[in-house]
PDB file of N, CA and C in Angstrom:
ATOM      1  N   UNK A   1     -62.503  72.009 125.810  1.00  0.00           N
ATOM      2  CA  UNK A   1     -62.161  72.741 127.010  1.00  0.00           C
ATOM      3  C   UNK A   1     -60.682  73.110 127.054  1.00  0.00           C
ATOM      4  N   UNK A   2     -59.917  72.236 126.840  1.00  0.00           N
ATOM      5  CA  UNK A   2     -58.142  72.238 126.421  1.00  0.00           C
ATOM      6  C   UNK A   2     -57.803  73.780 126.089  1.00  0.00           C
ATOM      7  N   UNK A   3     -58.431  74.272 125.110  1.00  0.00           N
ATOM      8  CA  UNK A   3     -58.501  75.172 123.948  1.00  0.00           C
ATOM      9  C   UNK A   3     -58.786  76.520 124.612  1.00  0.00           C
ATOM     10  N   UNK A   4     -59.643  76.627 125.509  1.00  0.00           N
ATOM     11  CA  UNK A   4     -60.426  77.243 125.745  1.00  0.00           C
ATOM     12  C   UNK A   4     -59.422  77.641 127.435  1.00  0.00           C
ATOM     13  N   UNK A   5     -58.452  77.089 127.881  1.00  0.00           N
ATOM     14  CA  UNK A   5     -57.696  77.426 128.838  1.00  0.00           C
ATOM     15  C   UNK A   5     -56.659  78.178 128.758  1.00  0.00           C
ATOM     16  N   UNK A   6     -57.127  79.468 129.677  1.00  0.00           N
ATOM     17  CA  UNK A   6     -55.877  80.306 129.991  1.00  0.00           C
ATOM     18  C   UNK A   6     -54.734  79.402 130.213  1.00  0.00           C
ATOM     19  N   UNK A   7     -54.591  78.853 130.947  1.00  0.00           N
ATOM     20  CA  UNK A   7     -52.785  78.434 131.769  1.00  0.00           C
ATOM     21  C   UNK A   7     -52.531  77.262 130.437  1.00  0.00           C
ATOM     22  N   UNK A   8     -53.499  76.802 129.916  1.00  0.00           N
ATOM     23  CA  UNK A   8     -52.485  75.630 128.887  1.00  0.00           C
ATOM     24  C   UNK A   8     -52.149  77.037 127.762  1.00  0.00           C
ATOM     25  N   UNK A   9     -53.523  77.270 127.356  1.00  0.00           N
ATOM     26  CA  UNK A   9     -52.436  78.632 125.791  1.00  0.00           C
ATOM     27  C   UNK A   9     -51.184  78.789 126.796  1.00  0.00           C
ATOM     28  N   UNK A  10     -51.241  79.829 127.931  1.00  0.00           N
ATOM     29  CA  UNK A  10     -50.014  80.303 128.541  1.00  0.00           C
ATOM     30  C   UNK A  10     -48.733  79.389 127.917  1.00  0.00           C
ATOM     31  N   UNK A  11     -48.797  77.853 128.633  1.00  0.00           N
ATOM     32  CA  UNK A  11     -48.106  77.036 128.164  1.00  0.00           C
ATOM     33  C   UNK A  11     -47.614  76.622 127.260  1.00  0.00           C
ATOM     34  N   UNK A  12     -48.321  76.807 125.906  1.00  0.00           N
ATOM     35  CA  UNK A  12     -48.283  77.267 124.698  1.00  0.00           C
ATOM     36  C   UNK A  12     -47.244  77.735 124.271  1.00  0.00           C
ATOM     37  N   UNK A  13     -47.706  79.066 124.892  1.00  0.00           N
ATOM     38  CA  UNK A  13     -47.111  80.633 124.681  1.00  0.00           C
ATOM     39  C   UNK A  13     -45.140  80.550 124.925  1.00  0.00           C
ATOM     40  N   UNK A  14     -45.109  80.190 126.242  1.00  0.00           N
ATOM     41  CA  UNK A  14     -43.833  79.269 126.617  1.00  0.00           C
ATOM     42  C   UNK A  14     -43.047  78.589 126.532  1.00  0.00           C
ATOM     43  N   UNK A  15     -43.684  77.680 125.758  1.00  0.00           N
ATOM     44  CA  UNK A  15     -42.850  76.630 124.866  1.00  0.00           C
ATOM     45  C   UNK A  15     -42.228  77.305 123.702  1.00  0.00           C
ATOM     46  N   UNK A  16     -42.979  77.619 122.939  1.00  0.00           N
ATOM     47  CA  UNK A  16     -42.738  78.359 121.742  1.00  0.00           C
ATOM     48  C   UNK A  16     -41.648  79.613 121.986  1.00  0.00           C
ATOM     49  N   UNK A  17     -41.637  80.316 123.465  1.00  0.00           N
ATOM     50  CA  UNK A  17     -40.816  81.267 123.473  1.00  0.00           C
ATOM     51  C   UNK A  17     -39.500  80.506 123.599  1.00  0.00           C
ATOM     52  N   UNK A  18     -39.785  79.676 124.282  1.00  0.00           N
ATOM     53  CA  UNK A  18     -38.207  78.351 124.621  1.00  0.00           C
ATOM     54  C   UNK A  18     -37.434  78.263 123.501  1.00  0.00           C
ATOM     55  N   UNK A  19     -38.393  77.971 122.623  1.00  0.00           N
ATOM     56  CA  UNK A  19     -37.526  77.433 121.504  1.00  0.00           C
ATOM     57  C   UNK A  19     -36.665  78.504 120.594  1.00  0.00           C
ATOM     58  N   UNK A  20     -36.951  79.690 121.100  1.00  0.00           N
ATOM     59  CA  UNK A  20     -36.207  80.878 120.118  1.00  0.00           C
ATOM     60  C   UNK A  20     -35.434  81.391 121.135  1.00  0.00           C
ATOM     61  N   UNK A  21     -35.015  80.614 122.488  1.00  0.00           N
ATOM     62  CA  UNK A  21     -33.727  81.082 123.307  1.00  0.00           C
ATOM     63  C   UNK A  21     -32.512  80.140 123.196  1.00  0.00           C
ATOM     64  N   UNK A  22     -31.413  81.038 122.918  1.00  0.00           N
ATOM     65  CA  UNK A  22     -30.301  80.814 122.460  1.00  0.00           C
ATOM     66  C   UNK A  22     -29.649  79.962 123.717  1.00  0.00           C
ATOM     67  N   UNK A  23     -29.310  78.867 123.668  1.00  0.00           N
ATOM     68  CA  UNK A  23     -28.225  77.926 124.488  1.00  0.00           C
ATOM     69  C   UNK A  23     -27.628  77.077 124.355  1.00  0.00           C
ATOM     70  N   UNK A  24     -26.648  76.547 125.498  1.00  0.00           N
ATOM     71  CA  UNK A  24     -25.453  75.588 125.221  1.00  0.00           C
ATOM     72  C   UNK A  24     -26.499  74.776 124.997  1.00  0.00           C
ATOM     73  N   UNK A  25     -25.834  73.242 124.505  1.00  0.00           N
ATOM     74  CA  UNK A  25     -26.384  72.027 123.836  1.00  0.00           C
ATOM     75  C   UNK A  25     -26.498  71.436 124.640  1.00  0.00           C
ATOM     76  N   UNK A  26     -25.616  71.621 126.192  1.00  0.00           N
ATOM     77  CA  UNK A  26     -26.188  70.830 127.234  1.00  0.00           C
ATOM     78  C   UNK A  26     -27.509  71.400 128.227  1.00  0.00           C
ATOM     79  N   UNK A  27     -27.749  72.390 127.426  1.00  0.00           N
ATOM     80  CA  UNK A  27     -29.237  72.903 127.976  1.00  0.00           C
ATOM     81  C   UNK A  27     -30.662  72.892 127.379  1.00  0.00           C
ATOM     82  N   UNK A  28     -29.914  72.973 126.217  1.00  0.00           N
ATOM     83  CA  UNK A  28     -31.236  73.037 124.906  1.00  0.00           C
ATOM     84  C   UNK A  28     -32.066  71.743 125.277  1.00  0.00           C
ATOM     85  N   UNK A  29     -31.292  70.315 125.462  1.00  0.00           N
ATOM     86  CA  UNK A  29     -32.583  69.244 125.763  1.00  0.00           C
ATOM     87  C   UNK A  29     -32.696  69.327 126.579  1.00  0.00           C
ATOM     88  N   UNK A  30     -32.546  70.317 127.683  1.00  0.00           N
ATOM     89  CA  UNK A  30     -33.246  70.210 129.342  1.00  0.00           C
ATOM     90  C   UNK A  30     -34.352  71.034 129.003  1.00  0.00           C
ATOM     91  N   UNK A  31     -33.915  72.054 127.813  1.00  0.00           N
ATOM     92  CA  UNK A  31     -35.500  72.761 127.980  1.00  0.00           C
ATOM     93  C   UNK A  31     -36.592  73.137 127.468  1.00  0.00           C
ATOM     94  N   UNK A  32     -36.197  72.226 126.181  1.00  0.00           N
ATOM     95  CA  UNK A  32     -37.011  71.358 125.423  1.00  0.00           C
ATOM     96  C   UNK A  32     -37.748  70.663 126.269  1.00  0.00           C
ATOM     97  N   UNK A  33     -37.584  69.538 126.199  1.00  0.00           N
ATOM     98  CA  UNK A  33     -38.008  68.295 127.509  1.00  0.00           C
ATOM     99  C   UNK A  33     -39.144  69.223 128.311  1.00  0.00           C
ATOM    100  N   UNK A  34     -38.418  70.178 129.451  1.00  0.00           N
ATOM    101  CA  UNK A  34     -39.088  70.650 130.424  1.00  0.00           C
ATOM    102  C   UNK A  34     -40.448  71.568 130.019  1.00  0.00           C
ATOM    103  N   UNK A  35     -39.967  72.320 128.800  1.00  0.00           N
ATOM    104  CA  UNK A  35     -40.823  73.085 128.480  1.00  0.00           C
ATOM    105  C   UNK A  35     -41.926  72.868 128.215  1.00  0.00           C
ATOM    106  N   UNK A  36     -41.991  71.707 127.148  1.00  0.00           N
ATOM    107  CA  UNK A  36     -42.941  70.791 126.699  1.00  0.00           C
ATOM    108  C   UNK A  36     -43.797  69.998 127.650  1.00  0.00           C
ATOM    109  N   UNK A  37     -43.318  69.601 128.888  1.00  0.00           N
ATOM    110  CA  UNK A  37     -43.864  68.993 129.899  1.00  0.00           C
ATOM    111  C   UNK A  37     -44.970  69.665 130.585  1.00  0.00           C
ATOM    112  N   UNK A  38     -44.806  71.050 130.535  1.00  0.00           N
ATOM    113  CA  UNK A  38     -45.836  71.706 130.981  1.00  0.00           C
ATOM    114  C   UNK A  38     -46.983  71.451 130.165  1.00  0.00           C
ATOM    115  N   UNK A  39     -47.005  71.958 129.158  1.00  0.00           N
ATOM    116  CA  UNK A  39     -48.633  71.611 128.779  1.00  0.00           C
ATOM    117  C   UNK A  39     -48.611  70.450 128.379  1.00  0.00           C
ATOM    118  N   UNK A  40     -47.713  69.203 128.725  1.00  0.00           N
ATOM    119  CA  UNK A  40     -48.310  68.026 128.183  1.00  0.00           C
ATOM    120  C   UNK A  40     -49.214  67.714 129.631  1.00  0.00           C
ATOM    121  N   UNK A  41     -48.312  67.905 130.670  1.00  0.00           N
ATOM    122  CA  UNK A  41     -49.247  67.651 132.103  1.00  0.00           C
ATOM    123  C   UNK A  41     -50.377  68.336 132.387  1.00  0.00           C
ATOM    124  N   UNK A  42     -50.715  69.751 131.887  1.00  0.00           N
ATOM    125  CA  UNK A  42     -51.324  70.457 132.186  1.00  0.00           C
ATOM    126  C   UNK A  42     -52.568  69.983 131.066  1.00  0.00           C
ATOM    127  N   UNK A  43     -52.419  69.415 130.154  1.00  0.00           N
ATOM    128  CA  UNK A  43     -53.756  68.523 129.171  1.00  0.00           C
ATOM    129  C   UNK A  43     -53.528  67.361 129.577  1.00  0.00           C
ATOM    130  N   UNK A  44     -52.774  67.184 130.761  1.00  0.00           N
ATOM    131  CA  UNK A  44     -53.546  65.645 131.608  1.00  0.00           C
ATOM    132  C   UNK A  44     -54.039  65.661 132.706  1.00  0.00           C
ATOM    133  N   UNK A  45     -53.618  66.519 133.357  1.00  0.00           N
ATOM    134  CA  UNK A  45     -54.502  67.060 134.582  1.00  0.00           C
ATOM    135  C   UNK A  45     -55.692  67.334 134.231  1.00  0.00           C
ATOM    136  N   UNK A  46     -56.476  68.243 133.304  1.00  0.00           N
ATOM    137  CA  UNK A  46     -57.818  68.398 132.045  1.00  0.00           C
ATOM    138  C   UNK A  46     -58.439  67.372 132.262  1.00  0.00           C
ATOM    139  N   UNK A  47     -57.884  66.210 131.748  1.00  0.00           N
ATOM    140  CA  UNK A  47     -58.467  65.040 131.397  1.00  0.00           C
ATOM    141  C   UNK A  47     -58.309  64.116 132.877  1.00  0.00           C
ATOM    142  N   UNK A  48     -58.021  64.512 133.663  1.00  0.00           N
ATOM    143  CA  UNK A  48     -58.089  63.572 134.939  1.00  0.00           C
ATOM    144  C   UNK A  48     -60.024  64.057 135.182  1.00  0.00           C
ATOM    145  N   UNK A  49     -60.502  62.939 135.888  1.00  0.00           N
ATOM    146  CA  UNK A  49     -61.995  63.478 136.744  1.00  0.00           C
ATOM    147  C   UNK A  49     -61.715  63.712 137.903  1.00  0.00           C
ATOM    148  N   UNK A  50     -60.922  63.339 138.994  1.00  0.00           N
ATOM    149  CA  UNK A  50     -61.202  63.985 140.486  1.00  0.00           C
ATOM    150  C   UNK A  50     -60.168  65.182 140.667  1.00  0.00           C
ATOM    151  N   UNK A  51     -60.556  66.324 141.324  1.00  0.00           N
ATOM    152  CA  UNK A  51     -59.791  67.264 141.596  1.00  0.00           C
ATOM    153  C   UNK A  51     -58.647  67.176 142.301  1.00  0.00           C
ATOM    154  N   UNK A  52     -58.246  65.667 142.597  1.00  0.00           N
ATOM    155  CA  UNK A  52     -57.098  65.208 143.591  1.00  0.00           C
ATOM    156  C   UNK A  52     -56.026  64.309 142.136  1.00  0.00           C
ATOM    157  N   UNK A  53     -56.548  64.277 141.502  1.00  0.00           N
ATOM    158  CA  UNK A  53     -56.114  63.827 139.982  1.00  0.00           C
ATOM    159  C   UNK A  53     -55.373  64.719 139.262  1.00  0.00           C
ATOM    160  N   UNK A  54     -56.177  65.619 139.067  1.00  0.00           N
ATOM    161  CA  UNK A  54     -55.861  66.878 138.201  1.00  0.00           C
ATOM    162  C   UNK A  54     -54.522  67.975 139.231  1.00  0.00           C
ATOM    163  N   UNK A  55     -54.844  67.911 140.271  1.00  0.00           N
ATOM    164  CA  UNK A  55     -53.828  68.509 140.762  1.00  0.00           C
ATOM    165  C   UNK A  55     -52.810  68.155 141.038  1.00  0.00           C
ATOM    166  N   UNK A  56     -52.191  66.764 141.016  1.00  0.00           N
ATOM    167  CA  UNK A  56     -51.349  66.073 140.828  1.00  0.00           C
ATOM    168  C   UNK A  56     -50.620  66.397 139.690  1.00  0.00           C
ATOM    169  N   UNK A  57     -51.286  66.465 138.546  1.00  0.00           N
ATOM    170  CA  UNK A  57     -50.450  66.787 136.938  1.00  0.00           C
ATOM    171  C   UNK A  57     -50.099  68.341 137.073  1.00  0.00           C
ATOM    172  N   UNK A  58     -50.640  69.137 137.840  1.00  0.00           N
ATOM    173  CA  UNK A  58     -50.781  70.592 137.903  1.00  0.00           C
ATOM    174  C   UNK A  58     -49.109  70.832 138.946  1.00  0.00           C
ATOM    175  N   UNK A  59     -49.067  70.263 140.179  1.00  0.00           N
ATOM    176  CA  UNK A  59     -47.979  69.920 140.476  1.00  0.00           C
ATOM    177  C   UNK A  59     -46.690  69.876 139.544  1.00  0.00           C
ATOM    178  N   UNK A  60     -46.605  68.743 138.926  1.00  0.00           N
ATOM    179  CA  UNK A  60     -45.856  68.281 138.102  1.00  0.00           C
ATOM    180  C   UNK A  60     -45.520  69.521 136.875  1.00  0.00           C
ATOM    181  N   UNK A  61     -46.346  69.734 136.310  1.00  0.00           N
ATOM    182  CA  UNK A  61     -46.334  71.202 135.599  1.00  0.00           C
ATOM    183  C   UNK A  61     -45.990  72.068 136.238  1.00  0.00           C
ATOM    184  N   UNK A  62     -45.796  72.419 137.245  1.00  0.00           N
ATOM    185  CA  UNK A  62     -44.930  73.695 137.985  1.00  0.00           C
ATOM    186  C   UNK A  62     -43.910  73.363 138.438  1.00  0.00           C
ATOM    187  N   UNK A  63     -43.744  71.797 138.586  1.00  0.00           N
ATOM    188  CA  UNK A  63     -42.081  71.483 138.919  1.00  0.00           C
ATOM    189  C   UNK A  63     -41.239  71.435 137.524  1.00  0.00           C
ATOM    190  N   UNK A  64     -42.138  71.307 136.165  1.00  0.00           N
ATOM    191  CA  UNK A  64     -40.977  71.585 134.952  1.00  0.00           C
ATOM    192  C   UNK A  64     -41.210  73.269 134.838  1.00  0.00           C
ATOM    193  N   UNK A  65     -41.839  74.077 135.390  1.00  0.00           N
ATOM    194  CA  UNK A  65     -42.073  75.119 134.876  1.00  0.00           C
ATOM    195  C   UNK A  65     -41.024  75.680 135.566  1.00  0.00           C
ATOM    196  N   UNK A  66     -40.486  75.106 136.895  1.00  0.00           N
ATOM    197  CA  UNK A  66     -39.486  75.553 137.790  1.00  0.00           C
ATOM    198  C   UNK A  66     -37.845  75.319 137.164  1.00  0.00           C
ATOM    199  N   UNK A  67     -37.737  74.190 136.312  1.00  0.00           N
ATOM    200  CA  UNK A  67     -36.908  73.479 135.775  1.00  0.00           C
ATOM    201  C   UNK A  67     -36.423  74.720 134.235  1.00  0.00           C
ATOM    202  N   UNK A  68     -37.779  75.301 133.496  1.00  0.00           N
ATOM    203  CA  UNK A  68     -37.084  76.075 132.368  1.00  0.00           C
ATOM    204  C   UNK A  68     -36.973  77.057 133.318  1.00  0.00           C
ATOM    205  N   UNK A  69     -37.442  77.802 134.594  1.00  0.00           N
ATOM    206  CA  UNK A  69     -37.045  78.850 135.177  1.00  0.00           C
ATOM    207  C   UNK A  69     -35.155  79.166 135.927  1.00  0.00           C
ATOM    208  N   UNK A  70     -34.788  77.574 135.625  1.00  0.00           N
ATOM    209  CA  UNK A  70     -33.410  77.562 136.151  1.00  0.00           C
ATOM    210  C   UNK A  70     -32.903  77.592 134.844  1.00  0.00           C
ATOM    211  N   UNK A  71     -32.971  76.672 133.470  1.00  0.00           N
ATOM    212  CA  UNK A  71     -32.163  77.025 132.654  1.00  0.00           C
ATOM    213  C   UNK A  71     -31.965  78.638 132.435  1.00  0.00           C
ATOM    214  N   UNK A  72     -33.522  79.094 132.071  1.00  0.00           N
ATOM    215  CA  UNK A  72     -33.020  80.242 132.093  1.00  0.00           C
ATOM    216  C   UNK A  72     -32.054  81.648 132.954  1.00  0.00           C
ATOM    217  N   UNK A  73     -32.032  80.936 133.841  1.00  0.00           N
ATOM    218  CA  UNK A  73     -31.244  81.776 134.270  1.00  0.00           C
ATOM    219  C   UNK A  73     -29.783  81.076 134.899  1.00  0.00           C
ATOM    220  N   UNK A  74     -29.640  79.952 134.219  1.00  0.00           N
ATOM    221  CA  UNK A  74     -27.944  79.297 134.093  1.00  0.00           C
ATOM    222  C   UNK A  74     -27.688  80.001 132.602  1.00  0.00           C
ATOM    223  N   UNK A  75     -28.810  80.486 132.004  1.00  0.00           N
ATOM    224  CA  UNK A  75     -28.222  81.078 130.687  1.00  0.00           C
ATOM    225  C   UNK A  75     -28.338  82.300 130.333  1.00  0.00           C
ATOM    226  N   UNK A  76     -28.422  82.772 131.564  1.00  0.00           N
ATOM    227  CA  UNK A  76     -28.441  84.266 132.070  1.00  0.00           C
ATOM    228  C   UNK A  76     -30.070  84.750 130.929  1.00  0.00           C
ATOM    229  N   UNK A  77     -30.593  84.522 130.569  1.00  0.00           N
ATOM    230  CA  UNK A  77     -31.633  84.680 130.167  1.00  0.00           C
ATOM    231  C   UNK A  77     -32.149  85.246 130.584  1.00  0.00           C
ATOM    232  N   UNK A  78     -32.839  86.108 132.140  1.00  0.00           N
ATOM    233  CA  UNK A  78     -33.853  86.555 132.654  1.00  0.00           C
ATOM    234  C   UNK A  78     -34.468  87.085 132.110  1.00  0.00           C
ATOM    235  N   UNK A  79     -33.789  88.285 131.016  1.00  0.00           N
ATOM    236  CA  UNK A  79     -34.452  89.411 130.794  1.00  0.00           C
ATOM    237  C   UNK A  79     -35.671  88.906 129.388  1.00  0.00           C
ATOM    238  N   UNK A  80     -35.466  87.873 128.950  1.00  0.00           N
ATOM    239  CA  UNK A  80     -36.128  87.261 127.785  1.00  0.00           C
ATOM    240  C   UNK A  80     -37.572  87.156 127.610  1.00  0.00           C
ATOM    241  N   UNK A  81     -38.602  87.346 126.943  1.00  0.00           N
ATOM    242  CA  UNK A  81     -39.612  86.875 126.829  1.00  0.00           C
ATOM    243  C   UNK A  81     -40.298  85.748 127.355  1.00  0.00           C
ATOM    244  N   UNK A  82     -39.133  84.769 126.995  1.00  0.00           N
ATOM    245  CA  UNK A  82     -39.610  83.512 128.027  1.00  0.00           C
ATOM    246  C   UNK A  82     -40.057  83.467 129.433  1.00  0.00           C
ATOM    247  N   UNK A  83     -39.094  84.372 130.071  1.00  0.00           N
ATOM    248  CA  UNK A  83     -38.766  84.522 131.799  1.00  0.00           C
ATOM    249  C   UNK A  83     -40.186  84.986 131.989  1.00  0.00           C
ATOM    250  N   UNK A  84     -40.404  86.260 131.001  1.00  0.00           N
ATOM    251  CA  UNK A  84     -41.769  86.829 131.720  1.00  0.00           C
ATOM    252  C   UNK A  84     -42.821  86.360 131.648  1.00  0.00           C
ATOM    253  N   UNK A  85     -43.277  84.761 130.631  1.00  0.00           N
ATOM    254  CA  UNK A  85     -44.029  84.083 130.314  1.00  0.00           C
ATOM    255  C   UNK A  85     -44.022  83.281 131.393  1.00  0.00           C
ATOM    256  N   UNK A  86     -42.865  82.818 131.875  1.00  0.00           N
ATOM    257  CA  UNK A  86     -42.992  81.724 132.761  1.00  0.00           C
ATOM    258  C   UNK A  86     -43.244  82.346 134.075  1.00  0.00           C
ATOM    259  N   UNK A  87     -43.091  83.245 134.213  1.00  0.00           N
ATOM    260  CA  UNK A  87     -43.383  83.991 135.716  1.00  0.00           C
ATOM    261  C   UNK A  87     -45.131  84.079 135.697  1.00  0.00           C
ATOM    262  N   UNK A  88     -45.778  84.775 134.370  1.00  0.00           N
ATOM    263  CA  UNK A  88     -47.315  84.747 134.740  1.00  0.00           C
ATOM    264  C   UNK A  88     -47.928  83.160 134.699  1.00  0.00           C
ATOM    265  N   UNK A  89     -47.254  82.599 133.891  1.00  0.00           N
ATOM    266  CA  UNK A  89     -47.689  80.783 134.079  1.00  0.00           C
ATOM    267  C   UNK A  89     -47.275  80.413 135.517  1.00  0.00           C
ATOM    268  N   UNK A  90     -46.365  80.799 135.987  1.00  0.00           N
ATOM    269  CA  UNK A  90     -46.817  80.449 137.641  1.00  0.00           C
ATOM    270  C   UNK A  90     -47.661  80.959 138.449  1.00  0.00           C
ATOM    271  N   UNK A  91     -48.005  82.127 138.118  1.00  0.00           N
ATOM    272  CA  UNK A  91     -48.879  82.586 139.081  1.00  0.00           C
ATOM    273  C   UNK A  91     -50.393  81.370 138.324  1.00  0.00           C
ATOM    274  N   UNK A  92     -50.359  81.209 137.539  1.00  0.00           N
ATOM    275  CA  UNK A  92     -51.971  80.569 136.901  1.00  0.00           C
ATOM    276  C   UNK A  92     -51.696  79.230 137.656  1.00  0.00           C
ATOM    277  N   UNK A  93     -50.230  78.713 137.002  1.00  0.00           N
ATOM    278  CA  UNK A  93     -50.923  77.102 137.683  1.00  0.00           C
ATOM    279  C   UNK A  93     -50.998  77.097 139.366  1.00  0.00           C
ATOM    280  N   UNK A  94     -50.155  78.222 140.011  1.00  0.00           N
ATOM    281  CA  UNK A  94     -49.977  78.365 141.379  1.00  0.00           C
ATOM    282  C   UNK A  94     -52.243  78.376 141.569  1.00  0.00           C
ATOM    283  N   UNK A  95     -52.938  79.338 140.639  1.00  0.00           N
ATOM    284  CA  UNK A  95     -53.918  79.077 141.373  1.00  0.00           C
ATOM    285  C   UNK A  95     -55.238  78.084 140.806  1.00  0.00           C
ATOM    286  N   UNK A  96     -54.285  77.266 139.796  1.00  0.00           N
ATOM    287  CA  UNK A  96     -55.155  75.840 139.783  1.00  0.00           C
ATOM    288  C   UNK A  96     -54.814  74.733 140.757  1.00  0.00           C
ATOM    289  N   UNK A  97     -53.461  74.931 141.055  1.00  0.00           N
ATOM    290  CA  UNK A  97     -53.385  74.227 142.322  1.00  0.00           C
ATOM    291  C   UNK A  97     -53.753  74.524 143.604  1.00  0.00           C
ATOM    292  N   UNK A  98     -54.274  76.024 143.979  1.00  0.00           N
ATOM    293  CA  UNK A  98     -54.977  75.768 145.033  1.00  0.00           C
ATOM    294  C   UNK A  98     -55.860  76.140 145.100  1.00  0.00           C
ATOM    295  N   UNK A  99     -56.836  75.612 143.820  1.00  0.00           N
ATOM    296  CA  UNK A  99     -58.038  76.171 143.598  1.00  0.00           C
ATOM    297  C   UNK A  99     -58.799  75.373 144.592  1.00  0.00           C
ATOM    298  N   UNK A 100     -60.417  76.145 144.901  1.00  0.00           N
ATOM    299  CA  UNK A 100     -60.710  74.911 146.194  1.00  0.00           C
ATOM    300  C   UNK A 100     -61.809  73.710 144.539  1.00  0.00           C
ATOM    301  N   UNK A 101     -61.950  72.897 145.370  1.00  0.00           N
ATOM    302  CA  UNK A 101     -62.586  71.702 144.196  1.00  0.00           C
ATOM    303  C   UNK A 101     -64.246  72.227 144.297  1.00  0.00           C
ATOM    304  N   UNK A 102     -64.824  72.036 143.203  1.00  0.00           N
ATOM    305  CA  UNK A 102     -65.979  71.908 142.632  1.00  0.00           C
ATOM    306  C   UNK A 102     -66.780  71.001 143.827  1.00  0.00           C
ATOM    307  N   UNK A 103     -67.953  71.260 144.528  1.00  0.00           N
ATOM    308  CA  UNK A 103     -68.993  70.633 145.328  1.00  0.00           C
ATOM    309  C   UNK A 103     -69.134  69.248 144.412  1.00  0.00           C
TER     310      UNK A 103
END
């Protein structure tokens, strides 16, 4: 199922753009770290069973997704590939988090 998810590939997609943006050294491990956090939470939220579980990690994944959205733009970055990755990954996890839960 992992595999098979829009918002984790997205996450994917994101990370990987992270890593080919140019920054100071006191940013590079903030967004490393952060970047990566997204789909590590977002394949633990997956693996949670109650929908009060999973949205908890989904949370958490949009608060690092918020975190590379500031490096990038302490590193004036906006205009980057990354920025526009991380903008449609918010709108996705924005609507796994308020997706309504499964009966």
């Amino acid at each position: 199922m992992l595999q098979n998810s829009r918002t984790f590939k997205m996450s994917v997609t994101l990370y990987r753009e992270c890593l080919k943006v140019r920054l100071p050294n006191h940013l590079r491990d903030q967004m490393d770290r952060a970047s990566s956090s997204i789909s590590l939470n977002i394949a633990e939220g997956y693996g949670k069973s109650t929908y009060r579980d999973q949205r908890k990690f989904f949370h958490i994944a949009m608060g690092s997704l918020r975190e590379v959205q500031s490096v990038l733009i302490l590193a004036e970055a906006e205009s980057t590939l990354a920025y526009t990755h991380a903008d449609q990954l918010g709108g996705s996890l924005y609507r796994l988090i308020h997706a309504k839960p499964a009966p």
